[in-house]
C-alpha atoms as a PDB file:
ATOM      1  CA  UNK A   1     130.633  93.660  92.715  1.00  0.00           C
ATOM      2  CA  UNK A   2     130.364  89.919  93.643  1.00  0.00           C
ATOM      3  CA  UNK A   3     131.349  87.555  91.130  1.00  0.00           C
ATOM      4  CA  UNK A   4     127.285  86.277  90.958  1.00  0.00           C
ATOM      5  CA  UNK A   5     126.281  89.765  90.480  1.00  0.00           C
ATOM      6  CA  UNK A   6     129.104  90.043  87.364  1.00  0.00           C
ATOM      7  CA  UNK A   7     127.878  87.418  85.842  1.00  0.00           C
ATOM      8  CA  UNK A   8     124.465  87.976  86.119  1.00  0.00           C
ATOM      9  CA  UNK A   9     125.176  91.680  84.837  1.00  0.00           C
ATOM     10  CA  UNK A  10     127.279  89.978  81.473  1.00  0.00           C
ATOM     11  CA  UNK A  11     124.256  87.944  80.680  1.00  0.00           C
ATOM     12  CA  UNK A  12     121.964  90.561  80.860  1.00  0.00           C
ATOM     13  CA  UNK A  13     122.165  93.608  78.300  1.00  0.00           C
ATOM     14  CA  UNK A  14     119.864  96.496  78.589  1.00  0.00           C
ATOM     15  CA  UNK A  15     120.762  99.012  76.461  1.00  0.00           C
ATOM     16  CA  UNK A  16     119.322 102.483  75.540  1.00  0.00           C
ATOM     17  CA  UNK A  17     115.373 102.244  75.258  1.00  0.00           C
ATOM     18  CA  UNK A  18     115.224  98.847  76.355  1.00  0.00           C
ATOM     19  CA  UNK A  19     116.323  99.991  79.887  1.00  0.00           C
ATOM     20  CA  UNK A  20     113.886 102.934  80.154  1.00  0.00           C
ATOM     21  CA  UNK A  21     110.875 100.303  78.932  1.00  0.00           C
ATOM     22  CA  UNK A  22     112.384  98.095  82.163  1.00  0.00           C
ATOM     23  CA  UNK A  23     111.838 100.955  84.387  1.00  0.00           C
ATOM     24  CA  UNK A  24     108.339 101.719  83.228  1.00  0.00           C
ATOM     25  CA  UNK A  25     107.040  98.426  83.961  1.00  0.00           C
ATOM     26  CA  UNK A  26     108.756  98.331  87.591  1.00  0.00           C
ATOM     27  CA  UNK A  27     107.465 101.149  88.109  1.00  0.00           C
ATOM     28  CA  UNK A  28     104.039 100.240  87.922  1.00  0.00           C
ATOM     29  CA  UNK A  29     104.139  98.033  91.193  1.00  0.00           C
ATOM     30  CA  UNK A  30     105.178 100.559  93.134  1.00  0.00           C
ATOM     31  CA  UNK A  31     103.002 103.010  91.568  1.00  0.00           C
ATOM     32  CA  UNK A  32      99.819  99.990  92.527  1.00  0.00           C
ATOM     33  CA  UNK A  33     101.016  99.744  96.045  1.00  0.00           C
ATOM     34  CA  UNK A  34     101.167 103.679  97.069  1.00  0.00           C
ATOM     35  CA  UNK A  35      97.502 103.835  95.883  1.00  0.00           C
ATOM     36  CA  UNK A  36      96.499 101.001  97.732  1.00  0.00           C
ATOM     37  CA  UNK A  37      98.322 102.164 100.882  1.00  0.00           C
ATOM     38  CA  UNK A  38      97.064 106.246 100.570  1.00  0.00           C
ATOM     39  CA  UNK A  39      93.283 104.830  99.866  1.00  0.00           C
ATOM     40  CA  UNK A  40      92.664 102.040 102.621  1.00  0.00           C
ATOM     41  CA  UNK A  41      94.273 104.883 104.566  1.00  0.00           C
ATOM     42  CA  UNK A  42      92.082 107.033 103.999  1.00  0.00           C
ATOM     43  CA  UNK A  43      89.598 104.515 104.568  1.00  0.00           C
ATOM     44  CA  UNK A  44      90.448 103.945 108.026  1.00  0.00           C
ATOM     45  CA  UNK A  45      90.929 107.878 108.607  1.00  0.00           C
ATOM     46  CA  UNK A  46      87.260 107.736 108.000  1.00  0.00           C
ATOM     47  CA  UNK A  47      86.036 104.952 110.165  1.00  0.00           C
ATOM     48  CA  UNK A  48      88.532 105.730 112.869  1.00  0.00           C
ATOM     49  CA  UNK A  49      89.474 109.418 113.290  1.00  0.00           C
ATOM     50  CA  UNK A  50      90.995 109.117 116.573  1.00  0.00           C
ATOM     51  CA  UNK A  51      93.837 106.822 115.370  1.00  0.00           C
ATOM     52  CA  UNK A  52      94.467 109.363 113.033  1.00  0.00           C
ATOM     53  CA  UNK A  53      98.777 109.782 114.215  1.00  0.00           C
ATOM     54  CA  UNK A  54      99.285 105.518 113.759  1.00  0.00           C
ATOM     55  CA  UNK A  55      97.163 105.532 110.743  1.00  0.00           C
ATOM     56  CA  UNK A  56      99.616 108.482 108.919  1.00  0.00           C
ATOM     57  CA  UNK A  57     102.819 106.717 110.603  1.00  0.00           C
ATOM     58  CA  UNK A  58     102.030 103.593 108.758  1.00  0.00           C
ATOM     59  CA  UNK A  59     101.515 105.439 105.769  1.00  0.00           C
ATOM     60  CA  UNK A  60     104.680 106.958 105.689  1.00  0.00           C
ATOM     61  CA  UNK A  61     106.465 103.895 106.254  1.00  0.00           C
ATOM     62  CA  UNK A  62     104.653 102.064 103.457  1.00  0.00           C
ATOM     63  CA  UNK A  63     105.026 105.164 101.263  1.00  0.00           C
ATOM     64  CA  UNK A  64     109.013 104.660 101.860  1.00  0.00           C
ATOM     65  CA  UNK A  65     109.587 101.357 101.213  1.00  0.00           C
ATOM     66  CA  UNK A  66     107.187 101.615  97.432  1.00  0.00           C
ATOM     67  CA  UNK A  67     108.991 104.202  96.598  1.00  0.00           C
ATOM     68  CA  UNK A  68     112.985 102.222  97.517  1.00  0.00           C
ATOM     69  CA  UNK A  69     111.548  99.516  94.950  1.00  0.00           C
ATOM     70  CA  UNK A  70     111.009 102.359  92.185  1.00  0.00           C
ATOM     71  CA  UNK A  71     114.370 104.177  92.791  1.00  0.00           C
ATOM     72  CA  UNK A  72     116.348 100.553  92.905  1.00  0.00           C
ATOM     73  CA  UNK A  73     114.114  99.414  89.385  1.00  0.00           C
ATOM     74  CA  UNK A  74     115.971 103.216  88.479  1.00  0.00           C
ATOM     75  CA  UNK A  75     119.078 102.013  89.412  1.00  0.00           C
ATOM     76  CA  UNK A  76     119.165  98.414  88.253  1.00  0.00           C
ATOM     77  CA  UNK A  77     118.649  99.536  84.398  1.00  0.00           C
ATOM     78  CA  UNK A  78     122.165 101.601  84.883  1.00  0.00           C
ATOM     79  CA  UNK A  79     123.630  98.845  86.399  1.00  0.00           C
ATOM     80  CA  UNK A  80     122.764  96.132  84.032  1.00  0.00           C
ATOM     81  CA  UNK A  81     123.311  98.521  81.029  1.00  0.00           C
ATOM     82  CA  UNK A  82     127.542  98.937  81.855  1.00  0.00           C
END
Protein backbone atom coordinates (compact mmCIF):
# COMPACT_ATOMS: atom_id res chain seq x y z
CA UNK A 1 0.00 0.00 0.00
CA UNK A 2 1.26 3.54 -0.92
CA UNK A 3 2.37 5.61 1.79
CA UNK A 4 -0.93 8.19 0.97
CA UNK A 5 -3.15 5.28 1.14
CA UNK A 6 -1.42 4.30 4.86
CA UNK A 7 -1.99 7.29 6.06
CA UNK A 8 -5.22 7.89 4.94
CA UNK A 9 -6.14 4.26 6.31
CA UNK A 10 -4.44 5.40 10.11
CA UNK A 11 -6.68 8.38 10.16
CA UNK A 12 -9.62 6.68 9.39
CA UNK A 13 -11.09 3.93 11.88
CA UNK A 14 -14.10 1.97 10.99
CA UNK A 15 -14.65 -0.54 13.24
CA UNK A 16 -17.36 -3.25 13.73
CA UNK A 17 -20.94 -1.68 13.04
CA UNK A 18 -19.65 1.48 11.98
CA UNK A 19 -18.21 -0.22 8.82
CA UNK A 20 -21.37 -2.19 7.92
CA UNK A 21 -23.50 1.38 8.39
CA UNK A 22 -20.61 2.71 5.66
CA UNK A 23 -21.56 0.05 3.34
CA UNK A 24 -25.27 0.59 3.59
CA UNK A 25 -25.15 4.06 2.60
CA UNK A 26 -22.70 3.31 -0.50
CA UNK A 27 -24.72 1.06 -1.35
CA UNK A 28 -27.57 3.08 -2.01
CA UNK A 29 -25.95 4.88 -5.12
CA UNK A 30 -25.41 2.02 -6.78
CA UNK A 31 -28.60 0.56 -5.83
CA UNK A 32 -30.23 4.39 -7.50
CA UNK A 33 -28.23 3.97 -10.62
CA UNK A 34 -29.20 0.15 -11.62
CA UNK A 35 -32.86 1.31 -11.38
CA UNK A 36 -32.37 4.18 -13.38
CA UNK A 37 -30.36 2.25 -16.00
CA UNK A 38 -32.98 -1.14 -16.06
CA UNK A 39 -36.10 1.50 -16.29
CA UNK A 40 -35.06 4.13 -19.08
CA UNK A 41 -34.11 0.78 -20.60
CA UNK A 42 -36.97 -0.46 -20.62
CA UNK A 43 -38.23 2.69 -21.75
CA UNK A 44 -36.45 2.69 -24.89
CA UNK A 45 -37.22 -1.20 -25.38
CA UNK A 46 -40.65 0.20 -25.70
CA UNK A 47 -40.30 3.07 -28.06
CA UNK A 48 -37.66 1.31 -30.08
CA UNK A 49 -37.96 -2.50 -30.30
CA UNK A 50 -35.70 -2.97 -33.10
CA UNK A 51 -32.62 -1.68 -31.21
CA UNK A 52 -33.47 -4.11 -28.82
CA UNK A 53 -29.41 -6.03 -28.91
CA UNK A 54 -27.60 -2.16 -28.28
CA UNK A 55 -30.24 -1.24 -25.88
CA UNK A 56 -29.45 -4.71 -23.55
CA UNK A 57 -25.54 -4.24 -24.37
CA UNK A 58 -25.62 -0.91 -22.74
CA UNK A 59 -27.43 -2.25 -19.99
CA UNK A 60 -25.09 -4.74 -19.15
CA UNK A 61 -22.28 -2.50 -19.22
CA UNK A 62 -23.97 0.03 -16.93
CA UNK A 63 -25.21 -2.85 -14.75
CA UNK A 64 -21.27 -3.75 -14.34
CA UNK A 65 -19.77 -0.79 -13.53
CA UNK A 66 -22.93 0.04 -10.46
CA UNK A 67 -22.37 -2.93 -9.24
CA UNK A 68 -17.85 -2.48 -9.12
CA UNK A 69 -18.83 0.73 -6.95
CA UNK A 70 -20.95 -1.56 -4.44
CA UNK A 71 -18.37 -4.44 -4.23
CA UNK A 72 -15.31 -1.70 -3.80
CA UNK A 73 -17.78 0.37 -0.93
CA UNK A 74 -17.61 -3.76 0.36
CA UNK A 75 -14.15 -3.73 0.24
CA UNK A 76 -13.11 -0.30 1.43
CA UNK A 77 -14.88 -0.90 5.02
CA UNK A 78 -12.27 -4.05 5.39
CA UNK A 79 -9.64 -2.07 4.32
CA UNK A 80 -10.05 0.94 6.44
CA UNK A 81 -11.08 -1.27 9.45
CA UNK A 82 -7.18 -3.13 9.69
Amino acid sequence: MSAALQTLADGVSLKGNLASIGYGLAAIGPGVGVGIIFGNGTQALARQPEAAGLIRANQILGFVLCEALALIGLVMGFVYAS
